[in-house]
C-alpha atoms as a PDB file:
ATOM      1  CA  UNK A   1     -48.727 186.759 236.956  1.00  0.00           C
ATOM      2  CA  UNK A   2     -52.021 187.653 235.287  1.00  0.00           C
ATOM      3  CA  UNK A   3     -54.529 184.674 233.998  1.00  0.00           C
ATOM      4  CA  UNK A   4     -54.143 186.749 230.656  1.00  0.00           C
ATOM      5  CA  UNK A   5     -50.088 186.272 230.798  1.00  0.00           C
ATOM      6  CA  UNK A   6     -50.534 182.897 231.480  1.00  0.00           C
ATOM      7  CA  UNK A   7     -52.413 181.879 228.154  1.00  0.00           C
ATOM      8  CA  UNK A   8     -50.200 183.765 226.198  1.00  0.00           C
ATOM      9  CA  UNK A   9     -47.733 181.848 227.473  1.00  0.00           C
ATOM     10  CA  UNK A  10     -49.542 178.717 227.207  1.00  0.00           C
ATOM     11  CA  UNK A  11     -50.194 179.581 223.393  1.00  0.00           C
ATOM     12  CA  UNK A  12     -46.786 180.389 222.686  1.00  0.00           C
ATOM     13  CA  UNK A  13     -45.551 177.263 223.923  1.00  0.00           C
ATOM     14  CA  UNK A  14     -48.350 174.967 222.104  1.00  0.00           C
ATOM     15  CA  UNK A  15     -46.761 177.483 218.754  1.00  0.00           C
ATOM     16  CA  UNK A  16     -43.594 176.283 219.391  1.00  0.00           C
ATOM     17  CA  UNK A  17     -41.839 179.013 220.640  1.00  0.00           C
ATOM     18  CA  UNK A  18     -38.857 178.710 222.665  1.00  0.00           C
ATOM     19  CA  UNK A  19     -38.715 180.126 226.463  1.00  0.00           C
ATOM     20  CA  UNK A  20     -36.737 182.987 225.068  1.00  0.00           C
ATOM     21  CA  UNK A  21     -39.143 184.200 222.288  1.00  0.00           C
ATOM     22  CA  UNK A  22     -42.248 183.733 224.747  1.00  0.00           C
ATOM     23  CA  UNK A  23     -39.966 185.605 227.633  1.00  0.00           C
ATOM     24  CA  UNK A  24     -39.307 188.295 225.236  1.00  0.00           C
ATOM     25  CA  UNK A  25     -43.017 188.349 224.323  1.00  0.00           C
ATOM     26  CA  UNK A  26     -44.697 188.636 227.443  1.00  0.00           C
ATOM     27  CA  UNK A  27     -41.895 190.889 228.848  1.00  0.00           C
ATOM     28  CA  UNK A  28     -41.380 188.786 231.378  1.00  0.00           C
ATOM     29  CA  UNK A  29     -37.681 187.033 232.757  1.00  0.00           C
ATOM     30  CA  UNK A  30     -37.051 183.617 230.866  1.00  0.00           C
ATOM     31  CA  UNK A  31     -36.331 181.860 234.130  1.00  0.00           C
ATOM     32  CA  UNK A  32     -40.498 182.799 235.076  1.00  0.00           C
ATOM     33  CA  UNK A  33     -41.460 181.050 232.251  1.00  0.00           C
ATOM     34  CA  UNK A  34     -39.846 178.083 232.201  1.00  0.00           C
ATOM     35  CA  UNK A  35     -40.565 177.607 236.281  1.00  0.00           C
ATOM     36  CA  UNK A  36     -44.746 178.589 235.250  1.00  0.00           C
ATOM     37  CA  UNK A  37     -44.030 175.829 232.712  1.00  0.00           C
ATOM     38  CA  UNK A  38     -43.071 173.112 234.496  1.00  0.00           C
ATOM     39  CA  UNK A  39     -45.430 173.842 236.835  1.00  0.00           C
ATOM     40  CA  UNK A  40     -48.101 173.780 234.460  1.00  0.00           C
ATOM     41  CA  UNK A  41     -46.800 170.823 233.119  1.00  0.00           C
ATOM     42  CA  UNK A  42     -46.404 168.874 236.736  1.00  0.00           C
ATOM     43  CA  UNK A  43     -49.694 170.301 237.866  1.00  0.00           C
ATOM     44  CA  UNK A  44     -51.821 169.732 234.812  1.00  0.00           C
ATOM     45  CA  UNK A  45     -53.363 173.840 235.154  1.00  0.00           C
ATOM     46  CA  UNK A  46     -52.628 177.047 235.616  1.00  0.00           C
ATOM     47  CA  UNK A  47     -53.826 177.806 238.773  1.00  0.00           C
ATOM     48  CA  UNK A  48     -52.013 178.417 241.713  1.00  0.00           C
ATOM     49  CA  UNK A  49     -52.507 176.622 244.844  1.00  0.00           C
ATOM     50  CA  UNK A  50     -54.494 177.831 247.568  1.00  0.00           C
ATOM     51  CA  UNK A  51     -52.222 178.198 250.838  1.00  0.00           C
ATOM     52  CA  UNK A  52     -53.356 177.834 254.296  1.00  0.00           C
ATOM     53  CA  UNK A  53     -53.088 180.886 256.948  1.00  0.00           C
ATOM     54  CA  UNK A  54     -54.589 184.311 256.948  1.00  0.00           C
ATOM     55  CA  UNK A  55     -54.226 186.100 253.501  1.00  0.00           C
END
């Protein structure tokens, strides 16, 4: 997921929007929005976490 799909979704949700309408929005499934969400709102950002190996 795109930094730019991720503050839409972040700005949907501070809009009040349910998961559906922001799902529906961003074209992508509801289930990936609610997991980015709680993620976001565990982590406290929207980055994802580096992981060790080779790339």
């Amino acid at each position: 997921m795109s930094d730019l799909e991720k503050g839409r979704i972040l700005a949907s949700h501070n809009c009040q929007l349910t998961v559906a309408q922001i799902a529906k929005a961003v074209g992508r499934p509801w289930q990936t929005v609610k997991d980015f969400l709680v993620r976001y709102e565990t982590r406290g950002t929207h980055e994802n976490i580096s992981k060790p190996g080779r790339p």
